[in-house]
N, C-alpha and C. Protein backbone atom coordinates (compact mmCIF):
# COMPACT_ATOMS: atom_id res chain seq x y z
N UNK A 1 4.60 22.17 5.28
CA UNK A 1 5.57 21.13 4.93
C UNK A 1 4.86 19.81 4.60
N UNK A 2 3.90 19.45 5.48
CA UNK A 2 3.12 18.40 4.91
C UNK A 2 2.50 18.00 3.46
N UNK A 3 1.71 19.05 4.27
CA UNK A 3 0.50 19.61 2.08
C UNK A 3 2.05 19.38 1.02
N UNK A 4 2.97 20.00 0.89
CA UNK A 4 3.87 20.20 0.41
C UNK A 4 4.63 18.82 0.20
N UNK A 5 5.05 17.80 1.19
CA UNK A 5 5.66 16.42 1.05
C UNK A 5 4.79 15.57 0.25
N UNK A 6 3.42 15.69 0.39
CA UNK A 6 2.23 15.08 -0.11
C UNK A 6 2.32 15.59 -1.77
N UNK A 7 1.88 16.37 -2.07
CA UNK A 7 2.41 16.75 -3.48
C UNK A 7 3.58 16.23 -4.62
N UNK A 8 4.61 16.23 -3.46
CA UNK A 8 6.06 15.93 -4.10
C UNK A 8 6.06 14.19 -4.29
N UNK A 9 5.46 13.81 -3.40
CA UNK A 9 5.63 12.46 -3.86
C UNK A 9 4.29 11.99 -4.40
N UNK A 10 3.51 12.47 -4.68
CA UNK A 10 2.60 12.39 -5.52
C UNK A 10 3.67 12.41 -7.17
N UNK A 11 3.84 13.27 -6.78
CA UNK A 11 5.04 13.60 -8.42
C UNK A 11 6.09 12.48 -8.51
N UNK A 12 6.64 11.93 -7.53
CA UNK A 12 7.96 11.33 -7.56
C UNK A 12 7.59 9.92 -7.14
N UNK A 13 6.38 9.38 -6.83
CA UNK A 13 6.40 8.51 -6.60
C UNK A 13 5.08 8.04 -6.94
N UNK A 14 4.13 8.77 -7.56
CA UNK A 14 2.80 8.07 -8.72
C UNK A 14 1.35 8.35 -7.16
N UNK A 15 0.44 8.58 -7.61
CA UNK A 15 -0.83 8.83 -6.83
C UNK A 15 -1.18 7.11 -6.08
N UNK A 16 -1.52 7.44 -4.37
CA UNK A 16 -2.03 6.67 -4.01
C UNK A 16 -3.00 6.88 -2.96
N UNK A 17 -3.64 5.97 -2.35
CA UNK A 17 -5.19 5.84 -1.88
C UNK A 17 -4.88 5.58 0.01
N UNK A 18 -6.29 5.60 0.58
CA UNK A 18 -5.90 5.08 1.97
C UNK A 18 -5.87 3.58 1.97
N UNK A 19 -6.20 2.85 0.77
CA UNK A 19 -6.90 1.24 0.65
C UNK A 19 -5.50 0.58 -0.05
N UNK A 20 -4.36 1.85 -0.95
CA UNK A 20 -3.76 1.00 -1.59
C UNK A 20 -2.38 1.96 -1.38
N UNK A 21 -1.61 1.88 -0.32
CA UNK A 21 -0.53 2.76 0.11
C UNK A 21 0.61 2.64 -0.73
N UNK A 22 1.49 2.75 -0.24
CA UNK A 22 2.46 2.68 -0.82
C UNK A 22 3.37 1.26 0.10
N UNK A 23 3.95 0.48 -0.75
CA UNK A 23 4.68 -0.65 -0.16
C UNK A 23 6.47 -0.72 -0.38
N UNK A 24 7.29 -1.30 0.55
CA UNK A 24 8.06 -1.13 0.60
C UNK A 24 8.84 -3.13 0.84
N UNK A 25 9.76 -3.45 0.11
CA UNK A 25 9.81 -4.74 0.40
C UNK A 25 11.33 -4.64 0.87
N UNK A 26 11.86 -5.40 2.03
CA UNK A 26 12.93 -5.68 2.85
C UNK A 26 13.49 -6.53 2.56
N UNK A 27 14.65 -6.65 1.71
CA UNK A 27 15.34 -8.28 1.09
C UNK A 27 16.79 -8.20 1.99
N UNK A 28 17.20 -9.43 2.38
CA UNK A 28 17.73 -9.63 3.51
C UNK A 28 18.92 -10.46 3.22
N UNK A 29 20.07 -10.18 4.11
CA UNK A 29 21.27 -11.65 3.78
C UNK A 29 21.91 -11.65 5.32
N UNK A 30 21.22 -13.08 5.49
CA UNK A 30 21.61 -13.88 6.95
C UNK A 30 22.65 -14.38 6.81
N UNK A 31 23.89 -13.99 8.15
CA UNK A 31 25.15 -13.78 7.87
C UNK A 31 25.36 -15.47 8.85
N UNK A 32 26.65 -16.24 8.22
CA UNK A 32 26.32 -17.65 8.65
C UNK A 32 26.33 -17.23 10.79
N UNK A 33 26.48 -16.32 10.81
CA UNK A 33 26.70 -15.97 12.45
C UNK A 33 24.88 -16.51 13.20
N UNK A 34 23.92 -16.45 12.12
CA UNK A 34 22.70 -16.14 12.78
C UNK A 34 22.53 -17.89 12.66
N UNK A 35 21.88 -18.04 14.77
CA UNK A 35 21.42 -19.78 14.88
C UNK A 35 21.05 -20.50 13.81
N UNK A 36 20.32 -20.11 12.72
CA UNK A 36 19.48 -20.58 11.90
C UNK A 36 20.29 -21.18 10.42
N UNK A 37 21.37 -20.48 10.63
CA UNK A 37 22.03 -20.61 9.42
C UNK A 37 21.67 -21.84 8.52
N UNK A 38 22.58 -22.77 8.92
CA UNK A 38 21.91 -23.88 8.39
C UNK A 38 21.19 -25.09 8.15
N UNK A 39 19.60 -24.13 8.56
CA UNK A 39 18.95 -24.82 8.49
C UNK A 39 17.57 -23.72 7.56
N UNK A 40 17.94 -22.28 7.65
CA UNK A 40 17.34 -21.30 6.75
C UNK A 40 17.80 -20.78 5.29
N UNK A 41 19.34 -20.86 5.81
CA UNK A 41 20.43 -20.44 4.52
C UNK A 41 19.94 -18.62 4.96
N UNK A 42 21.01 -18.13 3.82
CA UNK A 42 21.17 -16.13 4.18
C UNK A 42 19.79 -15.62 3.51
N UNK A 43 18.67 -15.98 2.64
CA UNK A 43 17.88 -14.88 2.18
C UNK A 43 16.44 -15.28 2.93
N UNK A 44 16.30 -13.81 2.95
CA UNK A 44 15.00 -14.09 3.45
C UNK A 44 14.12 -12.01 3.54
N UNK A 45 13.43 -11.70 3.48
CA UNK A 45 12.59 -10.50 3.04
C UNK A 45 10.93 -10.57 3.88
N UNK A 46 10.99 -8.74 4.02
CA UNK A 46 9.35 -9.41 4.96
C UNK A 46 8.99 -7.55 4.20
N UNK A 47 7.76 -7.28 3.82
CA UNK A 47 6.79 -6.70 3.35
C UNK A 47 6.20 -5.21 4.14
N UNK A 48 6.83 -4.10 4.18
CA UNK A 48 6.19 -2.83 4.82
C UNK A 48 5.25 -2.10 3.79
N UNK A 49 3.69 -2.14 4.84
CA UNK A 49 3.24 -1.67 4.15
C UNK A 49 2.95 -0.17 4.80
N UNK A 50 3.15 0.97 3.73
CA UNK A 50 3.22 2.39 4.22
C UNK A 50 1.35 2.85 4.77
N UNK A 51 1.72 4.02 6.01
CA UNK A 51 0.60 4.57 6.58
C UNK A 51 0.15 5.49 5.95
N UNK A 52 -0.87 5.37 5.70
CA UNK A 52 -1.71 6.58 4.64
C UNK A 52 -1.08 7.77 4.91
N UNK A 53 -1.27 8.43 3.35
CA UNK A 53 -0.39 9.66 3.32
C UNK A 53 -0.47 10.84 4.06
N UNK A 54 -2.05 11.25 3.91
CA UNK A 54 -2.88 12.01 4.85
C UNK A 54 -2.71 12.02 6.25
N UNK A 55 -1.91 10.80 7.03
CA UNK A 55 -1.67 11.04 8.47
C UNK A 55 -0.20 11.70 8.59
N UNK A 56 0.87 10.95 8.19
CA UNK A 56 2.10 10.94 8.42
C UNK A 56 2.94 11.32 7.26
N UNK A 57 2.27 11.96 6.28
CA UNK A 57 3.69 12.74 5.14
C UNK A 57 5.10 12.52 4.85
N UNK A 58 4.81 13.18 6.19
CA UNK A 58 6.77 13.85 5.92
C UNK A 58 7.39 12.01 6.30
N UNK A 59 7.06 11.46 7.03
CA UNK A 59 7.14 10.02 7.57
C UNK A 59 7.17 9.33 6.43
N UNK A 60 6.38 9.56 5.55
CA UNK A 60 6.44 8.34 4.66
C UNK A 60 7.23 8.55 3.48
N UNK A 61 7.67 9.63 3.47
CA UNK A 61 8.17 10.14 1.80
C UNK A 61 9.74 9.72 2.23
N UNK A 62 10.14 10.48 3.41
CA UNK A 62 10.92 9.95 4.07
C UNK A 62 11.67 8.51 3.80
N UNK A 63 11.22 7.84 4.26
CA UNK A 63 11.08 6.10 4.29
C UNK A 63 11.41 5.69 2.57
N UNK A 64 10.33 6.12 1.92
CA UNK A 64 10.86 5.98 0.39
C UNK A 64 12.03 6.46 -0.09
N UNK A 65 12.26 8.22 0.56
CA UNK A 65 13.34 8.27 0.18
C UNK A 65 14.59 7.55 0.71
N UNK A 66 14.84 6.79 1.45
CA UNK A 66 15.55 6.11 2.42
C UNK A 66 16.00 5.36 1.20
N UNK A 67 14.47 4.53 0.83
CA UNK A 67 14.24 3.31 0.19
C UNK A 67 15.42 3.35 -0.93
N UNK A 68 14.49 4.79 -2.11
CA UNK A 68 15.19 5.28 -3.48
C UNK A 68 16.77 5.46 -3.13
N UNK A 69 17.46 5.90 -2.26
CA UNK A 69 18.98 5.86 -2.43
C UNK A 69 19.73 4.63 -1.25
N UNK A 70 19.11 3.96 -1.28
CA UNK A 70 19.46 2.89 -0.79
C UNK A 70 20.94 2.16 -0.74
N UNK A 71 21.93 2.53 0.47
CA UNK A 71 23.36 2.18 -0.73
C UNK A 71 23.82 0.81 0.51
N UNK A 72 23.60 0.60 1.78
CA UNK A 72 23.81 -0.36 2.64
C UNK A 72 23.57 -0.39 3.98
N UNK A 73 22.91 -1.41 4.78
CA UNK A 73 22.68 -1.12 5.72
C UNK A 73 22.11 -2.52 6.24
N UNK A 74 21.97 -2.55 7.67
CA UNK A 74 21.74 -3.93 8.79
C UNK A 74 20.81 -3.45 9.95
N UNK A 75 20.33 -4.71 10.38
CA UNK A 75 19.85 -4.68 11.91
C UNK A 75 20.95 -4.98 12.42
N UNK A 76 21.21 -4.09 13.21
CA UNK A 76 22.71 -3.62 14.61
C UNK A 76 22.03 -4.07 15.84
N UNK A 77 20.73 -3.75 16.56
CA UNK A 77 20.59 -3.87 17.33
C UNK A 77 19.50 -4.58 18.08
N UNK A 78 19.17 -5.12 18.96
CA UNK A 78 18.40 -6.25 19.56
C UNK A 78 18.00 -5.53 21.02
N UNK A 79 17.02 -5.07 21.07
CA UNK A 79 16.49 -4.92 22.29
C UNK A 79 15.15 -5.44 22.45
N UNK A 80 14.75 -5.53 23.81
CA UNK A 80 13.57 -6.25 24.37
C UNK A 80 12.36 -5.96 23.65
N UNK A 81 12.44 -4.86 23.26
CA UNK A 81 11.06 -3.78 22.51
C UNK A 81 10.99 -3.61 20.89
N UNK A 82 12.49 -3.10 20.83
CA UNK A 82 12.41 -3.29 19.19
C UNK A 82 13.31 -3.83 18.41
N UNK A 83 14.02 -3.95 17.03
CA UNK A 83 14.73 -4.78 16.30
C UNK A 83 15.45 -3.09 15.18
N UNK A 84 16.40 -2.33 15.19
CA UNK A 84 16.65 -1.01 14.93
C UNK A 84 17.86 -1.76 13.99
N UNK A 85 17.85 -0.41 12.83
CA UNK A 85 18.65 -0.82 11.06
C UNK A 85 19.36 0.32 11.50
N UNK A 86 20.52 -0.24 11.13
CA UNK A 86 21.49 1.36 11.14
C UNK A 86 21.36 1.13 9.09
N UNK A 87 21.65 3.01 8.72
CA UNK A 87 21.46 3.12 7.41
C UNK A 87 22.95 3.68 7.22
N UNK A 88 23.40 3.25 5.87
CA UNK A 88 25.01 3.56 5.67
C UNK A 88 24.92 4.54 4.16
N UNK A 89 24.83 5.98 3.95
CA UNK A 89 25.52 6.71 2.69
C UNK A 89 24.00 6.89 2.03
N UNK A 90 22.89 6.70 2.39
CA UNK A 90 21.65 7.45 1.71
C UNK A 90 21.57 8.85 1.40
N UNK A 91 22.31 9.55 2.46
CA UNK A 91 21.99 11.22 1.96
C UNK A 91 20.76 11.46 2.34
N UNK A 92 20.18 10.96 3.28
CA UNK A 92 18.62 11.17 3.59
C UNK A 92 18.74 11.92 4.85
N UNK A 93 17.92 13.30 5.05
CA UNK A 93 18.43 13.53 6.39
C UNK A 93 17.32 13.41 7.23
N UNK A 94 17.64 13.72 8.69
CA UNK A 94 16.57 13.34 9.66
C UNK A 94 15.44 13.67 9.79
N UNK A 95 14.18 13.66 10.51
CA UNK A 95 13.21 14.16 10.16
C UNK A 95 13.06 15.91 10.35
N UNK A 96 12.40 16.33 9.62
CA UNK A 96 12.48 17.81 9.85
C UNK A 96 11.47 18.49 11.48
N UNK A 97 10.78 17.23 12.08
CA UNK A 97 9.83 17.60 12.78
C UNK A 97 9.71 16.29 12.99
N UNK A 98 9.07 16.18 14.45
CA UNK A 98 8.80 14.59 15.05
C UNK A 98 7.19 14.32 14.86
N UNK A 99 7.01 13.93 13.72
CA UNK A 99 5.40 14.00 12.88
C UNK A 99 4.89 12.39 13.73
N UNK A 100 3.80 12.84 14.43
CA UNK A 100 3.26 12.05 14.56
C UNK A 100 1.29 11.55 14.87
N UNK A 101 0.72 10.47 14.59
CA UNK A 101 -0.77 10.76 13.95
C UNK A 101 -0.97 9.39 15.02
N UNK A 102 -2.13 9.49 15.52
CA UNK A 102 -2.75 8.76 16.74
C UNK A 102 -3.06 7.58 15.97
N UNK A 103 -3.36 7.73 14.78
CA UNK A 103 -3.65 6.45 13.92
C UNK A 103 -2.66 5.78 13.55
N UNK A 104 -1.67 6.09 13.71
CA UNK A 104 -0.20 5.66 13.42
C UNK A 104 0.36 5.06 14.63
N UNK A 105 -0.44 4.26 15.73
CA UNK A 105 0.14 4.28 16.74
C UNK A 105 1.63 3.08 16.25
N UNK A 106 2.54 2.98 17.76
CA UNK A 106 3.77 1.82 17.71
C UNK A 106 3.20 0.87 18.24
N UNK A 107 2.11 -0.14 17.25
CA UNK A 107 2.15 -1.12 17.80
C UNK A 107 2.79 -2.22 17.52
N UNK A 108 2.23 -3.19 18.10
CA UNK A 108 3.77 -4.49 17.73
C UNK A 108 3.41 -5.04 16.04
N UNK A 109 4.92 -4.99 15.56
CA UNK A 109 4.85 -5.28 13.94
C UNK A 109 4.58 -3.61 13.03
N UNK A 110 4.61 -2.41 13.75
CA UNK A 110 4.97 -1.52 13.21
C UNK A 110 6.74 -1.32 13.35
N UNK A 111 6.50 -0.27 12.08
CA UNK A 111 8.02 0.58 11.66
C UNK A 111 7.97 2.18 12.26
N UNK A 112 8.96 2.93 12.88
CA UNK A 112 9.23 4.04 13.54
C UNK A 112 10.64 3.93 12.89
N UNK A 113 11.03 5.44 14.08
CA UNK A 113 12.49 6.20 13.36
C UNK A 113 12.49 6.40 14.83
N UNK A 114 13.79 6.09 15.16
CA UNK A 114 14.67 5.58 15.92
C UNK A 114 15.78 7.49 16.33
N UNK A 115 15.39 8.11 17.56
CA UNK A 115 16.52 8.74 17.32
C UNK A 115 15.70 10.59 17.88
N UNK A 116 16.82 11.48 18.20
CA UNK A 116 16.20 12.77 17.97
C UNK A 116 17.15 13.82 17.79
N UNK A 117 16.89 14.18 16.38
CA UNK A 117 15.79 13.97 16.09
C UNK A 117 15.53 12.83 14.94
N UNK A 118 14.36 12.22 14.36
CA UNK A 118 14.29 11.02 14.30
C UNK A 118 14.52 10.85 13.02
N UNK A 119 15.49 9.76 12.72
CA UNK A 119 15.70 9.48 11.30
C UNK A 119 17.35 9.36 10.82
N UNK A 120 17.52 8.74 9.82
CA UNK A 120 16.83 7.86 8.71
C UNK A 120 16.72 6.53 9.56
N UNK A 121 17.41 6.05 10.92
CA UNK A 121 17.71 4.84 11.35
C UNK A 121 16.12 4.83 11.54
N UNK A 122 16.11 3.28 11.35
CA UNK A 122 14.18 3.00 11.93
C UNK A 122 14.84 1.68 12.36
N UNK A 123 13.41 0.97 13.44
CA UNK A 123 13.51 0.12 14.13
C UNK A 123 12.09 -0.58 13.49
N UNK A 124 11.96 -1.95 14.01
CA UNK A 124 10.48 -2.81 14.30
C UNK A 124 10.17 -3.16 15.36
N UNK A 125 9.27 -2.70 15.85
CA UNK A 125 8.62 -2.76 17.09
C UNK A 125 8.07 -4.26 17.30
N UNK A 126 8.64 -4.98 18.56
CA UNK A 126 8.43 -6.28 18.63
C UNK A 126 7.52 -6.60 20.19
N UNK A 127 7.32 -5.86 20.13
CA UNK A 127 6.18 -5.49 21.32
C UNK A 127 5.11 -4.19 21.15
N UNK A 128 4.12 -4.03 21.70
CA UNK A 128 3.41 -2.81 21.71
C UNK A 128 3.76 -1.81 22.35
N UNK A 129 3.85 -1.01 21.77
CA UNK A 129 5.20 0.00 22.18
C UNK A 129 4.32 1.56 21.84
N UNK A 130 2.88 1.41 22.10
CA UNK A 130 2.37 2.65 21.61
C UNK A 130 2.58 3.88 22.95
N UNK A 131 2.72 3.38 24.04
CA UNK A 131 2.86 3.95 25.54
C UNK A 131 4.95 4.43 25.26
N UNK A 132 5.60 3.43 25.37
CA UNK A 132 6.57 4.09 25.42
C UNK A 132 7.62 5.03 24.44
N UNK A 133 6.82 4.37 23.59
CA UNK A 133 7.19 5.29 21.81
C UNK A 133 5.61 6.35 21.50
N UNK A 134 4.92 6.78 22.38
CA UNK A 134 3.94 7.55 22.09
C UNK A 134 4.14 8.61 22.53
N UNK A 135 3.16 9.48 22.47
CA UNK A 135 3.30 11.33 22.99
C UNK A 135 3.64 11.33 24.53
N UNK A 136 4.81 12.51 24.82
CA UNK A 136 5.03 12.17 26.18
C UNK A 136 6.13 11.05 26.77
N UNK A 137 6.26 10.43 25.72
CA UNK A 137 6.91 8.80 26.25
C UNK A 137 8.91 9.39 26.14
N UNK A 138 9.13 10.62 25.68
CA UNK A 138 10.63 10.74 25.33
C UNK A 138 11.06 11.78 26.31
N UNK A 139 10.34 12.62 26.86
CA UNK A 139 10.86 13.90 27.06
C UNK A 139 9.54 14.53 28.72
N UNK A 140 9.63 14.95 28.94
CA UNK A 140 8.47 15.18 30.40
C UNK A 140 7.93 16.53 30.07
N UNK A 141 9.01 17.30 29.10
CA UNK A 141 8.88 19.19 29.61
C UNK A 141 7.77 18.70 27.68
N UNK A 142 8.11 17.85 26.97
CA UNK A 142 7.02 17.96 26.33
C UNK A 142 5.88 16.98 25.69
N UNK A 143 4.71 16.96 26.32
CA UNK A 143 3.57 15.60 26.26
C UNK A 143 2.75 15.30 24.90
N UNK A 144 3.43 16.28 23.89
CA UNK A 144 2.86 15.59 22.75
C UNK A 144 4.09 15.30 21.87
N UNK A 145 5.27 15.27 22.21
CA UNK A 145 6.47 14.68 21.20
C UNK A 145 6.16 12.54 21.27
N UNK A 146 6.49 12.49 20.04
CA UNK A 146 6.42 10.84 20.09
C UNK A 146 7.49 10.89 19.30
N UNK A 147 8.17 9.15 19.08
CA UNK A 147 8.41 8.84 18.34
C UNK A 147 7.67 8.17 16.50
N UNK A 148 7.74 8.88 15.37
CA UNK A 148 7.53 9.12 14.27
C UNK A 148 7.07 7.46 13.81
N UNK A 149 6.10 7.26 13.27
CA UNK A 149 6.15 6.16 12.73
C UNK A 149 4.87 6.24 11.30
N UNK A 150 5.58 5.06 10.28
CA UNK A 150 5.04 5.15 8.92
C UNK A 150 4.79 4.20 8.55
N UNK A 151 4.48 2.85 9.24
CA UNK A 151 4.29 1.57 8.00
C UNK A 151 3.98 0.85 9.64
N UNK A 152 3.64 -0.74 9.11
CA UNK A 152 3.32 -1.52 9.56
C UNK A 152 3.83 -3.10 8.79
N UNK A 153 4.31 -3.92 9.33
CA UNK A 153 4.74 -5.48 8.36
C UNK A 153 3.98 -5.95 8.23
N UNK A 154 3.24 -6.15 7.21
CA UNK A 154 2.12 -6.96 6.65
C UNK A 154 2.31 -8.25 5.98
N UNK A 155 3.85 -8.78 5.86
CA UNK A 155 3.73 -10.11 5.18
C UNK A 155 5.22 -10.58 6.31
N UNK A 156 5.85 -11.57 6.71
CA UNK A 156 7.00 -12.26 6.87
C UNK A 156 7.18 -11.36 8.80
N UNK A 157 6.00 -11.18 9.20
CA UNK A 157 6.65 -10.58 10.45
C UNK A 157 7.31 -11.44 11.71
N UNK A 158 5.99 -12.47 11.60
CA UNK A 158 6.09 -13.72 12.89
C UNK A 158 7.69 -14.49 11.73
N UNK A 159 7.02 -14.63 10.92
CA UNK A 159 8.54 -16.36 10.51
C UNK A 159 9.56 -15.59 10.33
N UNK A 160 10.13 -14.27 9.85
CA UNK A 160 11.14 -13.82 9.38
C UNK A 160 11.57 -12.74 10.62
N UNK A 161 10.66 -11.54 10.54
CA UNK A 161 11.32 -10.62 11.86
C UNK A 161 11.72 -11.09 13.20
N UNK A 162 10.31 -11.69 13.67
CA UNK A 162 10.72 -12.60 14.52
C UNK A 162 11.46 -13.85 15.00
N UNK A 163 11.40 -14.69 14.36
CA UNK A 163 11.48 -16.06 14.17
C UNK A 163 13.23 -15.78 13.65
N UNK A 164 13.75 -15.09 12.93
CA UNK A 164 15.18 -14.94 12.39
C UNK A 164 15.95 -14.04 12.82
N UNK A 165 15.54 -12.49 12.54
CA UNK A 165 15.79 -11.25 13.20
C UNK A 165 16.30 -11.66 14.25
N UNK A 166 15.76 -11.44 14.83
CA UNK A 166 15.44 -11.52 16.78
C UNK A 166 16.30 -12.51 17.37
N UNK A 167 17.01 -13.33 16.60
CA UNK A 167 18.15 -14.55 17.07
C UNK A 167 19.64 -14.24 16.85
N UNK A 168 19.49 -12.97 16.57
CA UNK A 168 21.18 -11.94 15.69
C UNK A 168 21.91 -12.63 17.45
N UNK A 169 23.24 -12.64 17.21
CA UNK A 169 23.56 -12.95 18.46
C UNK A 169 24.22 -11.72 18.94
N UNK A 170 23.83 -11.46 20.33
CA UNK A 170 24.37 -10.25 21.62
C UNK A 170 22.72 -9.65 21.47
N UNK A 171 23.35 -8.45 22.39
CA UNK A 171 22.06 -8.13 23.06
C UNK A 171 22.37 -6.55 22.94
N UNK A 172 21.02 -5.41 22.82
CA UNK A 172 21.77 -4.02 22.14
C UNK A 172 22.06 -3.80 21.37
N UNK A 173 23.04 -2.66 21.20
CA UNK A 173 23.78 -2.48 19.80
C UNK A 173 25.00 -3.31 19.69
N UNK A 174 24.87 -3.99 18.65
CA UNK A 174 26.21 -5.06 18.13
C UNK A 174 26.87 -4.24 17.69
N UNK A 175 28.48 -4.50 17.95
CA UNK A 175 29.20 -3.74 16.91
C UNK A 175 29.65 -4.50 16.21
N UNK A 176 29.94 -6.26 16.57
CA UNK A 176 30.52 -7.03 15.16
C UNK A 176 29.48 -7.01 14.32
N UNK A 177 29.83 -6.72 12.61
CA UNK A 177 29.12 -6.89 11.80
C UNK A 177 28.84 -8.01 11.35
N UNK A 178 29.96 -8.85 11.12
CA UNK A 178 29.33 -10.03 11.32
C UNK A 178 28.15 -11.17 11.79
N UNK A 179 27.15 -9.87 12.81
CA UNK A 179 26.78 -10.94 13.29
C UNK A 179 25.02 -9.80 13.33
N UNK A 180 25.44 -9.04 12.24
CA UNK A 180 23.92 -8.49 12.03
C UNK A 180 23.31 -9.06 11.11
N UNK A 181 22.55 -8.22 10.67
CA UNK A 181 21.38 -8.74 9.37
C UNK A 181 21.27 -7.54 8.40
N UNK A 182 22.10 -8.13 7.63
CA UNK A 182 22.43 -7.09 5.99
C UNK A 182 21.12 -6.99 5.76
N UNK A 183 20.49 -5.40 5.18
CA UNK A 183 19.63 -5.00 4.24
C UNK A 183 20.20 -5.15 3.03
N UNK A 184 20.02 -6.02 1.73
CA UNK A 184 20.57 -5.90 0.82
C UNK A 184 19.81 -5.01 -0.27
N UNK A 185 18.14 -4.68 -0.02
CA UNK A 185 17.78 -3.82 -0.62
C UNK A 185 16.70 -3.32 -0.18
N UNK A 186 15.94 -2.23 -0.22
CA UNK A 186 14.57 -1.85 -0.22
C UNK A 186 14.01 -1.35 -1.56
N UNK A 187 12.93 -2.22 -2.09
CA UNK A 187 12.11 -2.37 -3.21
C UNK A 187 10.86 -1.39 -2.81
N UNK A 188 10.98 -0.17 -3.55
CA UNK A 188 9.58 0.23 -3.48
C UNK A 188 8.78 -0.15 -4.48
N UNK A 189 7.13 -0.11 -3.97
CA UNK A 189 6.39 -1.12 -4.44
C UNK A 189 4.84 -0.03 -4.73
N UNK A 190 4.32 0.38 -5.76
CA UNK A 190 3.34 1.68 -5.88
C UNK A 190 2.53 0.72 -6.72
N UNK A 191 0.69 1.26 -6.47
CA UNK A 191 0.05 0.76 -6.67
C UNK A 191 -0.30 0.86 -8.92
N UNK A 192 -0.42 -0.15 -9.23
CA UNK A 192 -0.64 -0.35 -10.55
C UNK A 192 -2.17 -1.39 -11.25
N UNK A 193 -2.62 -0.84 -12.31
CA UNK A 193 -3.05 -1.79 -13.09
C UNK A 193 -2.71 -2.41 -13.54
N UNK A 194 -1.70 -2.00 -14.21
CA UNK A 194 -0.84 -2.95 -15.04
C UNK A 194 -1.23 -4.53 -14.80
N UNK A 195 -0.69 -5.40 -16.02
CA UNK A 195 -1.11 -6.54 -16.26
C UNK A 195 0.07 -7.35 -15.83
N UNK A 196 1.21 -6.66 -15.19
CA UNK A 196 2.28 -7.37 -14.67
C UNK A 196 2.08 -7.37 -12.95
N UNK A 197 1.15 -6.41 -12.60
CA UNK A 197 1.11 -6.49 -11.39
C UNK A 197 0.60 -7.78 -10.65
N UNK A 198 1.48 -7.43 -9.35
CA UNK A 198 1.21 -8.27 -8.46
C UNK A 198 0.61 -8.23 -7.14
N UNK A 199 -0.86 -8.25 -6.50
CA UNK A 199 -1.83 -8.16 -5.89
C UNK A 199 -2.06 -6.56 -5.91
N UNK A 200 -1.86 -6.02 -7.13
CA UNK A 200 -2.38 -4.43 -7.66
C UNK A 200 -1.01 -3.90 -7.35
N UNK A 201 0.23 -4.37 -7.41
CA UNK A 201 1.38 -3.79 -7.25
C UNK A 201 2.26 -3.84 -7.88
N UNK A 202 3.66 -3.13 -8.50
CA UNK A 202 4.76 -2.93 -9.23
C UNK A 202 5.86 -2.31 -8.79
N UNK A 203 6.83 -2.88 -9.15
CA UNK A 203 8.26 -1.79 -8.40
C UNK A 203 8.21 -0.59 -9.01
N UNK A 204 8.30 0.39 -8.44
CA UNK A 204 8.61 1.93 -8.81
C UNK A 204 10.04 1.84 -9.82
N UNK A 205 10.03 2.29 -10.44
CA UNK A 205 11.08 2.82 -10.99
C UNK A 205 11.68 3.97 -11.33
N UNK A 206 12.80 4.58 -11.43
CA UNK A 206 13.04 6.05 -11.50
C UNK A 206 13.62 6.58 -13.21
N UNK A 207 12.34 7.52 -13.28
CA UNK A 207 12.27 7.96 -14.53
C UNK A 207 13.65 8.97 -14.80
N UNK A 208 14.50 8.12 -15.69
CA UNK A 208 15.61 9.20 -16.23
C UNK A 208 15.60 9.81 -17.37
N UNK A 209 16.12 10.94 -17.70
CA UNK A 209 16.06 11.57 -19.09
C UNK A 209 16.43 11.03 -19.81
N UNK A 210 16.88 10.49 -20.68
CA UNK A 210 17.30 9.77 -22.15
C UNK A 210 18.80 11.19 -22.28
N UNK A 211 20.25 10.75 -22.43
CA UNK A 211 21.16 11.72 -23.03
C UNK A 211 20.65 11.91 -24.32
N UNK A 212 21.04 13.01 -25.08
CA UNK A 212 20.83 13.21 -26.43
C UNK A 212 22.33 12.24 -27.17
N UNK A 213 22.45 11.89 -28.52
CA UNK A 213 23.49 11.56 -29.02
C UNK A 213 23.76 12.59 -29.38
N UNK A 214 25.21 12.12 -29.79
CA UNK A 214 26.45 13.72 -29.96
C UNK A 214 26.72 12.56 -31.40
């Protein structure tokens, strides 16, 4: 299944490296409920960058595919450890297997999948969380299950995840919506030459057939 996920998004999503992964960008709308309101206003976006393909596969294709049918979704919930997106109408289903790579640990400012079995919901880990989201950490009867993880925040973690996120008001899972933090999109982001790129990067786009005219 791996060898096999690796392939497919090789096809569906363009060849990439351990130096130049695959990126994923988080654009955001702060609902006037969050402290900050006005003094941040609603937009604001922070930067996942994906874990080499070779560790975590099925994890990362995953995540893109999340990304590619993207139809609505929020941070719901606020706990001590992590910051968790409920996902609304992707069609993405859970993970097929709880894939997980020692190099991939949960540390603080990584992305995981939330759940078992795990998926599409993911969280951000706002603490180091490689002990209680690691092998062993879910279950007793088995010491190498973890929780799944594929990326890491590489740009907006401290001023935006933290600093904004993390001020949603209540504690847990919220159920007023009002008072989460809309995903308004996930931008996938694949490595390019191109002369439009930006620090060797470009939005993916999805290649459609052309209809014939009638």
């Amino acid at each position: 299944l791996q060898e096999a996920t690796r392939r497919l998004m090789e096809v569906r999503y363009g060849p990439t490296t351990d130096t130049k992964p695959y990126r994923v960008k988080v654009v955001l709308e702060f609902q006037k409920s969050i402290p900050d309101f006005e003094e941040n206003g609603p937009s604001g976006s922070f930067l996942i960058e994906m874990a080499p393909v070779k560790y975590v596969p099925h994890s990362v294709f995953t995540f893109l595919e999340v990304a590619r049918n993207w139809k609505s979704g929020a941070f719901h919930r606020v706990a001590g450890h992590v910051l968790q997106v409920l996902c609304r109408g992707t069609g993405v289903q859970h993970l097929a297997f709880q894939e997980y790579h020692p190099k991939v640990p949960h540390k603080r400012g990584t992305v995981g999948y939330a759940g078992r079995p795990s998926g599409p919901e993911w969280y951000v880990s706002i603490q180091d969380n490689s002990k209680n989201h690691g092998p062993g950490s879910q279950q007793n009867a088995n010491p190498y299950e973890a929780d799944a993880g594929f990326g890491t925040v590489i740009e907006g973690f401290e001023d935006v995840v933290v600093k904004r996120i993390r001020l949603m008001p209540g504690h847990e899972f919220i159920n007023d919506k009002t008072k989460h933090v809309n995903i308004l999109q996930l931008i996938i982001l694949v490595p390019s030459d191109a002369p439009s790129a930006v620090d060797g990067y470009i939005p993916w786009t999805e290649w459609k057939k052309s209809q014939p005219k009638l």
